[in-house]
Protein backbone atom coordinates (compact mmCIF):
# COMPACT_ATOMS: atom_id res chain seq x y z
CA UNK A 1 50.13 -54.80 14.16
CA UNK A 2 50.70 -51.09 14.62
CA UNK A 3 49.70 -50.85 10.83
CA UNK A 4 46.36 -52.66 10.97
CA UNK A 5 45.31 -50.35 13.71
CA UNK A 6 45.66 -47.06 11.67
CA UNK A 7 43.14 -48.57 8.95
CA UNK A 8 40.07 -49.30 11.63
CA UNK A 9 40.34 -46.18 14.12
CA UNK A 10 40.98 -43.27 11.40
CA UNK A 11 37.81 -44.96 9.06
CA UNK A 12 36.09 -44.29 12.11
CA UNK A 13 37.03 -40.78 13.01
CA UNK A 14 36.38 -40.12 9.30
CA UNK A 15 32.42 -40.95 9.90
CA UNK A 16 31.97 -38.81 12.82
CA UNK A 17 33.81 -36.13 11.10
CA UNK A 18 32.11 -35.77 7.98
CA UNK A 19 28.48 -36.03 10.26
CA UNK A 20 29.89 -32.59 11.71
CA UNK A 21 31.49 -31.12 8.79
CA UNK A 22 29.99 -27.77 7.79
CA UNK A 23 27.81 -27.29 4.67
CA UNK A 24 29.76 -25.33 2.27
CA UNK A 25 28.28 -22.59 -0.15
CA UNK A 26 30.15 -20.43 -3.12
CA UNK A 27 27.89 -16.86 -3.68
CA UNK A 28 28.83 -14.64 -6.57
CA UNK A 29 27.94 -10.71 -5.50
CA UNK A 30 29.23 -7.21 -7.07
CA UNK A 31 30.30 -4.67 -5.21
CA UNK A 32 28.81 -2.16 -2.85
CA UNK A 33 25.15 -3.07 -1.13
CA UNK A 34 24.64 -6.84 -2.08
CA UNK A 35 28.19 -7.85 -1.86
CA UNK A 36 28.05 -6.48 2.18
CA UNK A 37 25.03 -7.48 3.11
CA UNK A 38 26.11 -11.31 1.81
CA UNK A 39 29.08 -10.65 4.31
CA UNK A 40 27.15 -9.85 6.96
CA UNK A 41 25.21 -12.93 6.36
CA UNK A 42 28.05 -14.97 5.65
CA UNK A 43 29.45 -14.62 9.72
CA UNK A 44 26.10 -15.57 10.59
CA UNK A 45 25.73 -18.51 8.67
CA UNK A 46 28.84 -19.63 9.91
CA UNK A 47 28.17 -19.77 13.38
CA UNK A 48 25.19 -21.84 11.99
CA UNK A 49 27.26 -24.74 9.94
CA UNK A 50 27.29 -23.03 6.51
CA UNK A 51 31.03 -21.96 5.61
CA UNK A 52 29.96 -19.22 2.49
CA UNK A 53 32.75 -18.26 0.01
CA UNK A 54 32.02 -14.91 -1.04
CA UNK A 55 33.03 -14.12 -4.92
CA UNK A 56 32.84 -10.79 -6.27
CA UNK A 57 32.29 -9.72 -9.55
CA UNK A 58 32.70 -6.12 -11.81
CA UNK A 59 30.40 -7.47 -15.07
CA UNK A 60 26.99 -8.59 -14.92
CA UNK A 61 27.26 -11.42 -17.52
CA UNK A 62 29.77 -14.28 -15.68
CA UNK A 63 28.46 -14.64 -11.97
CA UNK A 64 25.18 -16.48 -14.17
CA UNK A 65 27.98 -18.50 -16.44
CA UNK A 66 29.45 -19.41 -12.88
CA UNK A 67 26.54 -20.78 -11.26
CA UNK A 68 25.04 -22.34 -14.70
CA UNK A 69 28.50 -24.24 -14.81
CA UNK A 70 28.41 -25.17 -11.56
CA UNK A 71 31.26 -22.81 -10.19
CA UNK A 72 29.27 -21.40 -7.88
CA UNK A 73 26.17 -22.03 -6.33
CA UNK A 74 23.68 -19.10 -5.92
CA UNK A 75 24.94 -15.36 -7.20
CA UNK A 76 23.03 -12.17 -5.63
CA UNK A 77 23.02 -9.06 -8.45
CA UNK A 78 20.16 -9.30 -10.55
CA UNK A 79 16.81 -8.61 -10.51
CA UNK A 80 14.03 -11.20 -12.36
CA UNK A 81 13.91 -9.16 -15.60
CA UNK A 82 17.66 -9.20 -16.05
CA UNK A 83 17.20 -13.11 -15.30
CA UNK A 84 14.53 -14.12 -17.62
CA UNK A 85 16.10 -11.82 -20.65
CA UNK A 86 19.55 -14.17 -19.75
CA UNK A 87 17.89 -17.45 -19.95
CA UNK A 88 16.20 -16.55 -22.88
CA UNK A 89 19.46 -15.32 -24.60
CA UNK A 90 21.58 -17.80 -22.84
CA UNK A 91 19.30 -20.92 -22.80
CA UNK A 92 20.56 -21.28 -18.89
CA UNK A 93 19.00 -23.25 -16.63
CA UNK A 94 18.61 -21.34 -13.35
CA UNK A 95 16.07 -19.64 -11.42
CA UNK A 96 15.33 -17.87 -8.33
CA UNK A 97 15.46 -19.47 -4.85
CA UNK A 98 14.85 -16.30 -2.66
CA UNK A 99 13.81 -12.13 -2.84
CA UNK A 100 16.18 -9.63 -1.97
CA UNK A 101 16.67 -5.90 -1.66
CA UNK A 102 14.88 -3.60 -4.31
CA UNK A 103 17.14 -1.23 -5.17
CA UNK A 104 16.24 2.30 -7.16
CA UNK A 105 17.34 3.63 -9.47
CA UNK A 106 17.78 7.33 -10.13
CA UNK A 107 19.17 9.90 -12.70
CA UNK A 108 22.18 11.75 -11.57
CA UNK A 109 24.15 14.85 -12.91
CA UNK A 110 27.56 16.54 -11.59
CA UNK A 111 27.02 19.59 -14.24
CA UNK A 112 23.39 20.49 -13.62
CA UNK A 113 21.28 20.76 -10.91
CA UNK A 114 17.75 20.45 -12.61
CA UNK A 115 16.45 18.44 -15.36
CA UNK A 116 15.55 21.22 -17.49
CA UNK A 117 19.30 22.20 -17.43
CA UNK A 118 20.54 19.43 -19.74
CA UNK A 119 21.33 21.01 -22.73
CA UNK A 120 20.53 20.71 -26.26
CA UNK A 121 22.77 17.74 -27.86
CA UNK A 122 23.52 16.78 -24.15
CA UNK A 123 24.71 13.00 -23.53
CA UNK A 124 23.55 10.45 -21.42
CA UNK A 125 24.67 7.97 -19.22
CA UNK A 126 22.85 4.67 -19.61
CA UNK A 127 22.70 0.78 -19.08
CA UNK A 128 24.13 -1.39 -22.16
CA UNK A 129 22.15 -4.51 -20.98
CA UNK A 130 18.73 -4.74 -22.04
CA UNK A 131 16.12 -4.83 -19.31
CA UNK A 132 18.57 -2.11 -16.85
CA UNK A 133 18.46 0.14 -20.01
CA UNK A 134 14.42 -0.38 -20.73
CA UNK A 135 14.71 0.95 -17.21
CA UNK A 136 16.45 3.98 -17.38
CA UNK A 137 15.01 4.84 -20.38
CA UNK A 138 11.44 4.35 -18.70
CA UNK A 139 12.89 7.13 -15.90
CA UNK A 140 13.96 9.36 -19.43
CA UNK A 141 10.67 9.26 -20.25
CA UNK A 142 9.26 9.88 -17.21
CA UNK A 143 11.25 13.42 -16.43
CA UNK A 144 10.09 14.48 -20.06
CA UNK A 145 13.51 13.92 -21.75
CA UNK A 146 12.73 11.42 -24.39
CA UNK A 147 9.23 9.38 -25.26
CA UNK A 148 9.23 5.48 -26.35
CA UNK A 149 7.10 3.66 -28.44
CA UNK A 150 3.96 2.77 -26.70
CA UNK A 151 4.15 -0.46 -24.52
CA UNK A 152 7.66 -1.27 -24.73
CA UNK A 153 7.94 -0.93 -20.47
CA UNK A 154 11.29 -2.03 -19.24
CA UNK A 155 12.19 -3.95 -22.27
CA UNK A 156 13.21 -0.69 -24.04
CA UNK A 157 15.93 0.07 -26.14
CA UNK A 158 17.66 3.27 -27.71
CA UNK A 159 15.71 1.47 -31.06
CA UNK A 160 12.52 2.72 -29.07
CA UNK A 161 12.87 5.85 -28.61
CA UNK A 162 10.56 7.61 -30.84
CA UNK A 163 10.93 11.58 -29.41
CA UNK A 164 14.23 13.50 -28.28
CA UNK A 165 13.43 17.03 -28.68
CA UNK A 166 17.23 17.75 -27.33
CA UNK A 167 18.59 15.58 -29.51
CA UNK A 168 20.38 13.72 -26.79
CA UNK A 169 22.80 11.21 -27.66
CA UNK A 170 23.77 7.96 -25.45
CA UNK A 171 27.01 6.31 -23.42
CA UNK A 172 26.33 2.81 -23.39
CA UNK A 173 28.47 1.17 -20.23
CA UNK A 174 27.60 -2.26 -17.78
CA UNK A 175 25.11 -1.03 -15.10
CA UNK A 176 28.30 -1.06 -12.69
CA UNK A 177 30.80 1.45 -14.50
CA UNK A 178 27.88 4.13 -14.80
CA UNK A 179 29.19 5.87 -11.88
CA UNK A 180 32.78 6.17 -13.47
CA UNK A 181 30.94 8.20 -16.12
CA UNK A 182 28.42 9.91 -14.52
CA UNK A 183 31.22 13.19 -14.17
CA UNK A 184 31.97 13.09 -18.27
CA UNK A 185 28.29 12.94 -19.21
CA UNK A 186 24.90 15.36 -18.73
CA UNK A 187 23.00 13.23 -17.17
CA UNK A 188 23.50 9.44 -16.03
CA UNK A 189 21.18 6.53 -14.65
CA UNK A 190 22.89 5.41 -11.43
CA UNK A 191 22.54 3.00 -8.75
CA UNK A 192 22.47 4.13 -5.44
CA UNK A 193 24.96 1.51 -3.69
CA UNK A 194 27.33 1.75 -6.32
CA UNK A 195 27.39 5.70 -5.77
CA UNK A 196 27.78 4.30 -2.07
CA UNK A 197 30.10 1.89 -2.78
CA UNK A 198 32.52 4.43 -4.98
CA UNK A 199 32.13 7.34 -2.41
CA UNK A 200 32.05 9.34 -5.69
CA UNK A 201 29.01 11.65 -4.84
CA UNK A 202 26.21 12.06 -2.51
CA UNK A 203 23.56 8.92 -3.81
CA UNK A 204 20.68 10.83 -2.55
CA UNK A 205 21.21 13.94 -4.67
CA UNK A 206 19.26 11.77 -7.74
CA UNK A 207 17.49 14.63 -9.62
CA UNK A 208 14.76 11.71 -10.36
CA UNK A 209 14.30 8.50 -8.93
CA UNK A 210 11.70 5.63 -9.99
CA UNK A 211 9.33 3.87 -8.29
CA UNK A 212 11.06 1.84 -5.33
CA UNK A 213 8.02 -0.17 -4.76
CA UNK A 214 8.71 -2.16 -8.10
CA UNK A 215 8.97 -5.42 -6.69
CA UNK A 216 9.42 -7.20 -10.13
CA UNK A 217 13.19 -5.27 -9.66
CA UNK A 218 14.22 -6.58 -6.49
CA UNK A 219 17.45 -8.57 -6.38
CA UNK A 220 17.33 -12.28 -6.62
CA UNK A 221 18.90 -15.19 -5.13
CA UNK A 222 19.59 -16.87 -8.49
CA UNK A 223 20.55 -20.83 -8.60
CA UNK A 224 20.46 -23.79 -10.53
CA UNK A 225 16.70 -24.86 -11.68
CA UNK A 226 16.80 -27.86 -9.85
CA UNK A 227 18.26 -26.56 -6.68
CA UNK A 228 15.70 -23.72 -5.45
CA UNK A 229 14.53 -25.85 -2.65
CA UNK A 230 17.94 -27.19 -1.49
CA UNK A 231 17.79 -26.80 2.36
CA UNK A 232 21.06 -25.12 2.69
CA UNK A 233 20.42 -22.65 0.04
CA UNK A 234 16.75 -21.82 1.41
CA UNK A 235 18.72 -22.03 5.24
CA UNK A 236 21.30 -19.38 3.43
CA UNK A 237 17.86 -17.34 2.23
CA UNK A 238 16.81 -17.72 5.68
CA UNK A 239 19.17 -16.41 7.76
CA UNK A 240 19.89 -13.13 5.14
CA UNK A 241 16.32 -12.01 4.99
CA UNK A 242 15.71 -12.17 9.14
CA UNK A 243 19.18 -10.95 10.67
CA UNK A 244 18.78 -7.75 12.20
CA UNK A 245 22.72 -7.25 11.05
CA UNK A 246 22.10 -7.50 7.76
CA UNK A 247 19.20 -5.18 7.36
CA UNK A 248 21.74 -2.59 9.42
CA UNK A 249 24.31 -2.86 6.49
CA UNK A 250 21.32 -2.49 3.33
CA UNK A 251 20.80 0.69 5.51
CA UNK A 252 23.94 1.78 5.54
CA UNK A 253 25.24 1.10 2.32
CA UNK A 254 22.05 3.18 1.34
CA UNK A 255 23.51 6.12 2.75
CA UNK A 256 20.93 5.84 5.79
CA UNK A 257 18.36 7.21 3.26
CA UNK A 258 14.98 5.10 2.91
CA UNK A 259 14.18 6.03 -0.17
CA UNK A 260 16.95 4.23 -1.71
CA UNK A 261 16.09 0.82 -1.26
CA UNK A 262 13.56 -1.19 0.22
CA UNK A 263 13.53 -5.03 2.47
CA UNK A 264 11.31 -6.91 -0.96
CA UNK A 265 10.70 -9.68 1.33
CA UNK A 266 8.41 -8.01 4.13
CA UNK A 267 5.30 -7.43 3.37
CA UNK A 268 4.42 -3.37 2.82
């Protein structure tokens, strides 16, 4: 009789449980700014029913194979650019559920302290992907180092490049090792948070910087197509983009310095 007993009350207990049971969500970051600021929100979500599994990453091409598969359900590195070029090459199906931080990008030297100091046959530091190196290359340009064909923009390749009076030549490496090179090179394109993020030298001592108020750069919270309006994705969204915590840590992982980054969500 015992026996019968332990099939109706636990079928029970089940129901109520699983009406309580937190919402789960897996988030694919890279280290430095994005991956702390998704742990900030992370404690916060949990105190409001989301348990978030934080994954990171050192490449910029799996956290989109993760989520496209299924692995994992929104990742937070990339800006729209790097997106659409990804689905385009990749044919995967995801898009963007939320805006994040805009993150600048600068050029950086440990051997020179002024542009016109990189020598003759110099080399450069740059971004092997192909919208992140349209964009350092755009920054080239603008310091008077190289010139591009004429309306290439961000999409930009070493192909472009139609001028180098100093005959520069080029380091291809992912957007995240640049930093690692940045001492065995002229001049390199670098990321503020991973300069943070490496403690490997002072992220505000860029000798150039481009234009932080490029919203089409901002980072994205990238999902599958079909779930940009899932409610505990968008609650996720939610509670990053209006905790006071969170916009702390950006700050600080920017090295305090506001013309690092900037909050793409709020309104200029």
């Amino acid at each position: 009789m015992t026996f019968s007993r332990w099939f109706i009350v636990p079928l029970a207990a089940l129901t109520v449980f699983s009406a309580h049971a937190a919402d789960k969500l897996r988030i694919g970051v890279v280290p430095g700014a994005y991956a702390d600021s998704i742990n900030v929100a992370a404690k916060e979500a949990k105190a409001q029913g989301i348990d978030v599994d934080v994954v990171e990453f050192t490449d910029w091409t799996t956290p989109n194979v993760a989520v496209d598969s299924g692995d994992l359900d929104i990742n937070y590195f990339q800006h729209q650019p790097f997106l659409d070029n990804a689905i385009q090459k990749n044919g995967y199906k995801l898009a963007s559920a939320g805006t994040g931080i805009l993150a600048n990008v600068g050029l950086y030297s440990l051997k020179h302290k002024d542009i016109s100091q990189v020598p003759e046959g110099g080399k450069v530091g740059i971004a092997n992907d192909p919208v992140n190196q349209g964009r350092g290359l755009l920054l080239l340009q603008k310091v008077g180092l190289i010139k591009l064909k004429d309306a290439v923009g961000f999409l930009g390749t070493l192909d472009d490049i139609v001028e180098n009076p100093k005959k520069l030549s080029f380091v291809e490496v992912e957007g995240p090792q640049l930093v690692r090179i940045t001492g065995d090179v002229d001049i390199a394109q670098g990321y503020p948070h991973f300069i943070v993020a490496a403690k490997a030298f002072d992220p505000s001592s860029g000798l150039a910087y481009s234009g932080i108020e490029d919203a089409r750069f901002s980072i994205q919270f990238v999902v599958k197509s079909e779930r940009t309006q899932d409610p505990v994705i968008q609650k996720f969204v939610q509670i990053y983009q209006s905790s006071d915590a969170v916009k702390a840590d950006i700050h600080r992982a920017f090295s305090n310095d506001n013309r690092l980054y900037t909050l793409a969500w709020i309104k200029q």
